[in-house]
N, C-alpha and C. Protein backbone atom coordinates (compact mmCIF):
# COMPACT_ATOMS: atom_id res chain seq x y z
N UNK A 1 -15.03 -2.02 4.50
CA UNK A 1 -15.23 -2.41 3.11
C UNK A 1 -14.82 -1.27 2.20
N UNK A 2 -14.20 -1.93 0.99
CA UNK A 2 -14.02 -0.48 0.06
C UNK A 2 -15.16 -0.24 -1.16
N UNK A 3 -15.12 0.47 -1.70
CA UNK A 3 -15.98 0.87 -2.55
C UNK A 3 -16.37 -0.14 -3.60
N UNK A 4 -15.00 -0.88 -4.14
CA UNK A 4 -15.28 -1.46 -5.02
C UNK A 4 -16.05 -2.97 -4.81
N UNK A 5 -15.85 -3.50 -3.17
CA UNK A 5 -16.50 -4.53 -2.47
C UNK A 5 -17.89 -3.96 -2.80
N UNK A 6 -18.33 -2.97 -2.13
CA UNK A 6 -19.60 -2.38 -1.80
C UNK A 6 -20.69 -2.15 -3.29
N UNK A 7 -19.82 -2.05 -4.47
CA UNK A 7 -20.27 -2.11 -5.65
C UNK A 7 -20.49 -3.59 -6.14
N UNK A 8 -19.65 -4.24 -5.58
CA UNK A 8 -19.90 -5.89 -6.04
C UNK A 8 -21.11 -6.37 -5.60
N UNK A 9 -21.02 -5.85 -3.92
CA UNK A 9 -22.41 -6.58 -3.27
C UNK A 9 -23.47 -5.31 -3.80
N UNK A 10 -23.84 -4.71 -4.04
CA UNK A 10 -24.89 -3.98 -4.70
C UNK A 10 -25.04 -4.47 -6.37
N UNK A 11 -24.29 -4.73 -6.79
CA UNK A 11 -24.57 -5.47 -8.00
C UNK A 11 -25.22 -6.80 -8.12
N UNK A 12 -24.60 -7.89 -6.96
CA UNK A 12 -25.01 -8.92 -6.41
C UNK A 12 -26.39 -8.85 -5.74
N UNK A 13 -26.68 -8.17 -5.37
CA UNK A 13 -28.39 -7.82 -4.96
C UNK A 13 -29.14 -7.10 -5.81
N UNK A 14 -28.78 -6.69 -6.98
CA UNK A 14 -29.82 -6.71 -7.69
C UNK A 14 -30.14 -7.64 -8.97
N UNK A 15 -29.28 -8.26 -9.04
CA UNK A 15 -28.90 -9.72 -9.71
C UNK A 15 -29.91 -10.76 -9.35
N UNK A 16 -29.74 -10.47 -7.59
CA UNK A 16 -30.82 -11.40 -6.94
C UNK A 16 -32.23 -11.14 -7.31
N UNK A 17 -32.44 -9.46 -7.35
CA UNK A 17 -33.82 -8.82 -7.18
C UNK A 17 -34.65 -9.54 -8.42
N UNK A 18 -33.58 -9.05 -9.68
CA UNK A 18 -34.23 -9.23 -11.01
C UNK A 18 -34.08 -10.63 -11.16
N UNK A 19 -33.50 -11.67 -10.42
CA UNK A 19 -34.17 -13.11 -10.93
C UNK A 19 -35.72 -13.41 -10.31
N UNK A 20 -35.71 -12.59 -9.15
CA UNK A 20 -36.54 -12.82 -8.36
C UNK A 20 -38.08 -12.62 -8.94
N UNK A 21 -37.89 -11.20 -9.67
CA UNK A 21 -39.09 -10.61 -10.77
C UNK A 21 -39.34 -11.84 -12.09
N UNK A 22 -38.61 -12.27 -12.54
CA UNK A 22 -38.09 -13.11 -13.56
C UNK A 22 -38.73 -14.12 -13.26
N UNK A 23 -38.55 -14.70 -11.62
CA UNK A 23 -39.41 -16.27 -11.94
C UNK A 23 -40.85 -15.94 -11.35
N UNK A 24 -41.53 -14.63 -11.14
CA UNK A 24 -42.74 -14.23 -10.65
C UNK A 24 -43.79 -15.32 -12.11
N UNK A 25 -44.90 -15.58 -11.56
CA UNK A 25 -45.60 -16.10 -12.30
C UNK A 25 -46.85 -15.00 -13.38
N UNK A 26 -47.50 -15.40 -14.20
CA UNK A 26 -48.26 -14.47 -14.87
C UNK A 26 -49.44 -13.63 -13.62
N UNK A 27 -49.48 -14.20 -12.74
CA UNK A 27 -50.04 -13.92 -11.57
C UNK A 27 -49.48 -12.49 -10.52
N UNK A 28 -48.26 -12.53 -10.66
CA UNK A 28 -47.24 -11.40 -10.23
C UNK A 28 -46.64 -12.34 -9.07
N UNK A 29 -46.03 -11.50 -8.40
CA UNK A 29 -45.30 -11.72 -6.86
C UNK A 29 -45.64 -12.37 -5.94
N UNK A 30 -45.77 -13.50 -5.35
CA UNK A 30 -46.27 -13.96 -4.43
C UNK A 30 -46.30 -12.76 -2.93
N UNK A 31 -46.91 -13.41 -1.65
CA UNK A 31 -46.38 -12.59 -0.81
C UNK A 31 -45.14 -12.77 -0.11
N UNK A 32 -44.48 -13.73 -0.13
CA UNK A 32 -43.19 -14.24 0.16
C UNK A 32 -41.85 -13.72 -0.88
N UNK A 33 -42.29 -13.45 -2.03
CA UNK A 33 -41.94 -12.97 -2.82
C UNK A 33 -41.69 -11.45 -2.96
N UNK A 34 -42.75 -10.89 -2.44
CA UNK A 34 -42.99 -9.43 -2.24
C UNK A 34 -42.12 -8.82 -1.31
N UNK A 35 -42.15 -9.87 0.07
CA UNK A 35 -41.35 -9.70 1.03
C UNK A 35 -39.98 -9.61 0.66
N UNK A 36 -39.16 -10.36 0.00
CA UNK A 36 -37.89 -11.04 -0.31
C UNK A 36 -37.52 -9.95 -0.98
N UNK A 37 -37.97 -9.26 -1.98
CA UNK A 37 -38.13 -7.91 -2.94
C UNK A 37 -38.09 -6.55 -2.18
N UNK A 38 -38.59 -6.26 -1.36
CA UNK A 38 -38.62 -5.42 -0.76
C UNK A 38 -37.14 -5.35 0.54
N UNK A 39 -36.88 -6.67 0.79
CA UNK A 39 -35.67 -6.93 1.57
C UNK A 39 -34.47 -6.69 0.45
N UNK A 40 -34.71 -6.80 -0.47
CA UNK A 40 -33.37 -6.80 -1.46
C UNK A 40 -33.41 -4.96 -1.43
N UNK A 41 -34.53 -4.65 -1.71
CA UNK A 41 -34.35 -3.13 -2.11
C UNK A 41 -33.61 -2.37 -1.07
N UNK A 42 -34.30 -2.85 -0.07
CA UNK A 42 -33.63 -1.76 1.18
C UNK A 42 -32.30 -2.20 1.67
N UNK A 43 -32.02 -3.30 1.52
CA UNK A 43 -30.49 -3.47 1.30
C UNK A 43 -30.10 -2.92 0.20
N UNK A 44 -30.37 -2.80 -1.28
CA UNK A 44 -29.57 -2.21 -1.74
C UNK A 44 -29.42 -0.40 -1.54
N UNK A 45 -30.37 0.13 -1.03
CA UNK A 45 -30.50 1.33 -0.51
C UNK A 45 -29.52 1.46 0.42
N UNK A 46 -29.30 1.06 0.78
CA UNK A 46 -28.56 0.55 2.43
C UNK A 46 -26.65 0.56 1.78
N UNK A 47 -26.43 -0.50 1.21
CA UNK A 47 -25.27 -0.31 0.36
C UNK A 47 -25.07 1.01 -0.38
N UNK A 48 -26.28 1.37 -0.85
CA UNK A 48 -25.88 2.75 -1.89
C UNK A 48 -25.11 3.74 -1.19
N UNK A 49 -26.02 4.29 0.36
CA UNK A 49 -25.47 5.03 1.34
C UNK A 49 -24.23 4.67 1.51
N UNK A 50 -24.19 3.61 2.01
CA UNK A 50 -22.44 3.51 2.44
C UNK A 50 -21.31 3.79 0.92
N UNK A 51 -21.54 3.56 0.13
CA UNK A 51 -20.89 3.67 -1.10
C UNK A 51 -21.24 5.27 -1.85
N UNK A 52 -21.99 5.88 -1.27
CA UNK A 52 -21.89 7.59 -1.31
C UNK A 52 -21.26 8.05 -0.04
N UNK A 53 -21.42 7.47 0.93
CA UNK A 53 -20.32 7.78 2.25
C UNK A 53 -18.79 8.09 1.94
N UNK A 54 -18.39 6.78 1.62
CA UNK A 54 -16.99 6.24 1.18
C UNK A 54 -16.68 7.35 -0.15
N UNK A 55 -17.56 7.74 -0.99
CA UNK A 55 -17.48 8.46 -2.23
C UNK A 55 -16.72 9.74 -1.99
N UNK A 56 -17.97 10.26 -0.83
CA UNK A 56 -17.87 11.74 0.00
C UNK A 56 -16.69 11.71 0.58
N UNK A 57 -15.84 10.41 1.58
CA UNK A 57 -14.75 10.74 2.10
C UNK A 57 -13.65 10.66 1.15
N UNK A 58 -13.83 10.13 0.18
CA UNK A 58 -12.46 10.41 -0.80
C UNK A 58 -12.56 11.74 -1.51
N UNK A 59 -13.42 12.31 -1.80
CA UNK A 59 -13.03 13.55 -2.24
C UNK A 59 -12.87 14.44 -0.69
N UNK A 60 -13.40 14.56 0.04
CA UNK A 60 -12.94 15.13 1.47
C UNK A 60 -11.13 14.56 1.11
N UNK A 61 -10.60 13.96 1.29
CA UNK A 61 -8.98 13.18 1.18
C UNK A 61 -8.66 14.02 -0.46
N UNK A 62 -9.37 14.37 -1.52
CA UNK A 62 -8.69 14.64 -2.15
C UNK A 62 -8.81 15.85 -2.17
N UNK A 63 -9.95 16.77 -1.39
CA UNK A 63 -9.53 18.18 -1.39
C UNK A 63 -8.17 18.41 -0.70
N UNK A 64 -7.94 17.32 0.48
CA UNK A 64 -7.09 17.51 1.35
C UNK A 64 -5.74 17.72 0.75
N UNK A 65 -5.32 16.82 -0.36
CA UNK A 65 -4.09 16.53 -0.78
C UNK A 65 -4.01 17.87 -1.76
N UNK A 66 -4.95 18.50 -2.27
CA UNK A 66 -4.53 19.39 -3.14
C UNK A 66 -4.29 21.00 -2.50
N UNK A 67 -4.88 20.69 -1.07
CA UNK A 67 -4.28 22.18 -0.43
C UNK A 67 -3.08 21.98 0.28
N UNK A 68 -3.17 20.89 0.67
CA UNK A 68 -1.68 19.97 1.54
C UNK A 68 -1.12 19.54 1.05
N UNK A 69 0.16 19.14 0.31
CA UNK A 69 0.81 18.19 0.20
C UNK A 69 0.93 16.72 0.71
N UNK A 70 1.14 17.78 2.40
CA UNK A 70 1.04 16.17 3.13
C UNK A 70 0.41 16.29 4.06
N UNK A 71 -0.78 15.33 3.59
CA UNK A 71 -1.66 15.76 4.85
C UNK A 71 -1.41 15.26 6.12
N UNK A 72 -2.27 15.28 7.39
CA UNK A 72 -1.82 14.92 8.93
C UNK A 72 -2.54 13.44 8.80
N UNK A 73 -3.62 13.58 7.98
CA UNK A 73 -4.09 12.01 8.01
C UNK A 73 -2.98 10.68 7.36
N UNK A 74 -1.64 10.84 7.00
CA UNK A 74 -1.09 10.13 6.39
C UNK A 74 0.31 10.13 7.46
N UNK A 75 0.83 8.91 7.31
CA UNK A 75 1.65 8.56 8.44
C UNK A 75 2.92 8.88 7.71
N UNK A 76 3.93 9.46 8.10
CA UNK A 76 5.01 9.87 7.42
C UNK A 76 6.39 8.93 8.03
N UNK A 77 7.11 8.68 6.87
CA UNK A 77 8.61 7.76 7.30
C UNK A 77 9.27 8.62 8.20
N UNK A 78 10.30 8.05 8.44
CA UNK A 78 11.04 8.24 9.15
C UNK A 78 12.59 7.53 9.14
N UNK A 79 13.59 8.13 8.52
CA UNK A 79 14.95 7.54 8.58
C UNK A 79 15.90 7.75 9.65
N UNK A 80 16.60 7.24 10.19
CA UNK A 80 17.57 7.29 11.28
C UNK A 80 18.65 7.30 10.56
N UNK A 81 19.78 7.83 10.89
CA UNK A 81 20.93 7.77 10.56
C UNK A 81 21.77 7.73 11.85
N UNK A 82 22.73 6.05 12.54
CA UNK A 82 23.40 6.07 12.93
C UNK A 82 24.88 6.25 13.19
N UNK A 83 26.04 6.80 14.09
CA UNK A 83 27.24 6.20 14.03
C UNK A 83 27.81 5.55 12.92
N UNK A 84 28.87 5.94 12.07
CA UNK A 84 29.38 4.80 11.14
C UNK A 84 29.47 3.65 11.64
N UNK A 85 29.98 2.42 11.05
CA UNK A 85 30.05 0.96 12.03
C UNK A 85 31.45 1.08 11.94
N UNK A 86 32.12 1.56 11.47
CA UNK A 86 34.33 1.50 11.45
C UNK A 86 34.05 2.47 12.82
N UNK A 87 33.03 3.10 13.59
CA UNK A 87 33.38 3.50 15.14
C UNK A 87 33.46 2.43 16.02
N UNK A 88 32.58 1.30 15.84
CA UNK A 88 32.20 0.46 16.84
C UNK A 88 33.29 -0.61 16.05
N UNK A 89 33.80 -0.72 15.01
CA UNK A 89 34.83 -1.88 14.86
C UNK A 89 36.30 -1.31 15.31
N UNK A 90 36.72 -2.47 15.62
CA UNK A 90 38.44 -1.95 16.64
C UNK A 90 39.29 -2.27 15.64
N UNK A 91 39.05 -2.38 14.18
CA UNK A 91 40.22 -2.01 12.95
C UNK A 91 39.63 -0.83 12.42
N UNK A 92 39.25 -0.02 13.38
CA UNK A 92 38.21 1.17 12.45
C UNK A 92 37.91 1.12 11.09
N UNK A 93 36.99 -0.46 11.05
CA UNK A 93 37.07 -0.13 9.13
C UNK A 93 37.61 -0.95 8.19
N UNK A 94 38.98 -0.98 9.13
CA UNK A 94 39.85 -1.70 8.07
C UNK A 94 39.75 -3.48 7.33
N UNK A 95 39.49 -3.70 6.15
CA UNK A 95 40.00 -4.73 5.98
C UNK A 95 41.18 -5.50 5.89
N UNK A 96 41.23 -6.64 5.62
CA UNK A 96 42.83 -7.12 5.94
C UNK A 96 43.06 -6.93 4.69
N UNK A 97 42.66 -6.85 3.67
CA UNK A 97 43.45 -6.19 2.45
C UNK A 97 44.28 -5.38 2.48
N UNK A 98 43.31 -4.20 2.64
CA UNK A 98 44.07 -2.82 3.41
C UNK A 98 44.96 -2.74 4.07
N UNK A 99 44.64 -3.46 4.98
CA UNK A 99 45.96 -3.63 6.48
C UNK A 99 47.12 -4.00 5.76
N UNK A 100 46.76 -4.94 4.97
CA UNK A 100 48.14 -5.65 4.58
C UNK A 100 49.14 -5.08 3.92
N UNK A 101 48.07 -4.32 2.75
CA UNK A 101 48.75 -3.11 2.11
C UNK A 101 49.55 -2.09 2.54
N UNK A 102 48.68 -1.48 3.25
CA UNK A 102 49.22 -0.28 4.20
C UNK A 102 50.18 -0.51 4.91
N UNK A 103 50.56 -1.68 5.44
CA UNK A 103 51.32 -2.13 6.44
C UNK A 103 52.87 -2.36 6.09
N UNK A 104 52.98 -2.70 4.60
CA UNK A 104 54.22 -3.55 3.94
C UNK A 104 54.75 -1.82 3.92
N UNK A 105 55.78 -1.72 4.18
CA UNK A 105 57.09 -0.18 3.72
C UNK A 105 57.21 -0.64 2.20
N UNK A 106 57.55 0.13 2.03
CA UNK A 106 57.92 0.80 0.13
C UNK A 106 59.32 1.50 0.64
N UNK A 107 60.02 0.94 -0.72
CA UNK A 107 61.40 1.58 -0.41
C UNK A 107 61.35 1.22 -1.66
N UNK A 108 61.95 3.15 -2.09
CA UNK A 108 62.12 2.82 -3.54
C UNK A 108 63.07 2.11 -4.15
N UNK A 109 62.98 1.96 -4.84
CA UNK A 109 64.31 1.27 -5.97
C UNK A 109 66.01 2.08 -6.31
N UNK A 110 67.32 1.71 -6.18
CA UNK A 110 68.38 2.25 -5.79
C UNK A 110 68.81 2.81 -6.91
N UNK A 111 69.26 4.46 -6.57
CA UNK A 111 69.26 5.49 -8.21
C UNK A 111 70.27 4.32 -8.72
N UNK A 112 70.16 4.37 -10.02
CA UNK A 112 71.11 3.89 -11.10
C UNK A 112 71.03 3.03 -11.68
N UNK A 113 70.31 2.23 -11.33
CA UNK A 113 70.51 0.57 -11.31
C UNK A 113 68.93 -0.37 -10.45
N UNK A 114 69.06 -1.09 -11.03
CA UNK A 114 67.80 -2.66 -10.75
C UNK A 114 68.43 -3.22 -9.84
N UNK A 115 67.52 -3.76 -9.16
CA UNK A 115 67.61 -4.18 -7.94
C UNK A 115 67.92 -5.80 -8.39
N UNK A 116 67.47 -6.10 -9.52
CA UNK A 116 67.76 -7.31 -9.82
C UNK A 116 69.21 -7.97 -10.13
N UNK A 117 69.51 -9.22 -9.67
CA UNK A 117 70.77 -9.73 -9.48
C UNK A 117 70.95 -10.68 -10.58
């Protein structure tokens, strides 16, 4: 559970507690009542701990980050860098654009004069 769960249900039990006081009669608490009251308390006691637990380990995590950068508790990436893929292709690369291009000879044009007829 995170903190902010653990604050909901501790809010939620004492929500319960104080309706509970609320519908007591001018008489006070029944003993069923007394019981039910006393079960809310120590649950919410009970929640408090765990939600000073959780409190304590985040500042433990944030002393951590301010002497560490990176601490060991945090899982770090990892990139691979393979082979280009024009190794494993048998036009190394090439598109047929290219090919086509590359492929046609060039011959320049004849001194003096256009080639046109």
């Amino acid at each position: 559970m995170n903190i902010r769960t653990l604050q909901q249900k501790k809010a939620d039990l004492a929500r319960q507690a104080r309706s509970l006081l609320e519908s007591a009669g001018a008489d006070g608490l029944t003993s069923e009542q007394k019981t039910q009251y006393e079960s809310l308390k120590a649950q919410i006691v009970s929640v408090n701990e765990l939600i000073e637990a959780h409190e304590s380990q985040v500042e433990i995590e944030r002393s951590l980050m301010a002497s560490d950068p990176v601490p060991d508790f945090r899982p770090t990436a990892r990139i691979e860098v393979g082979p280009p893929n024009s190794d494993s292709d048998p036009k190394g690369g090439g598109s047929r654009t290219t090919e086509t291009f590359w492929s046609r000879s060039w011959t320049p044009a004849p001194a003096g004069g256009s080639t046109r007829g």
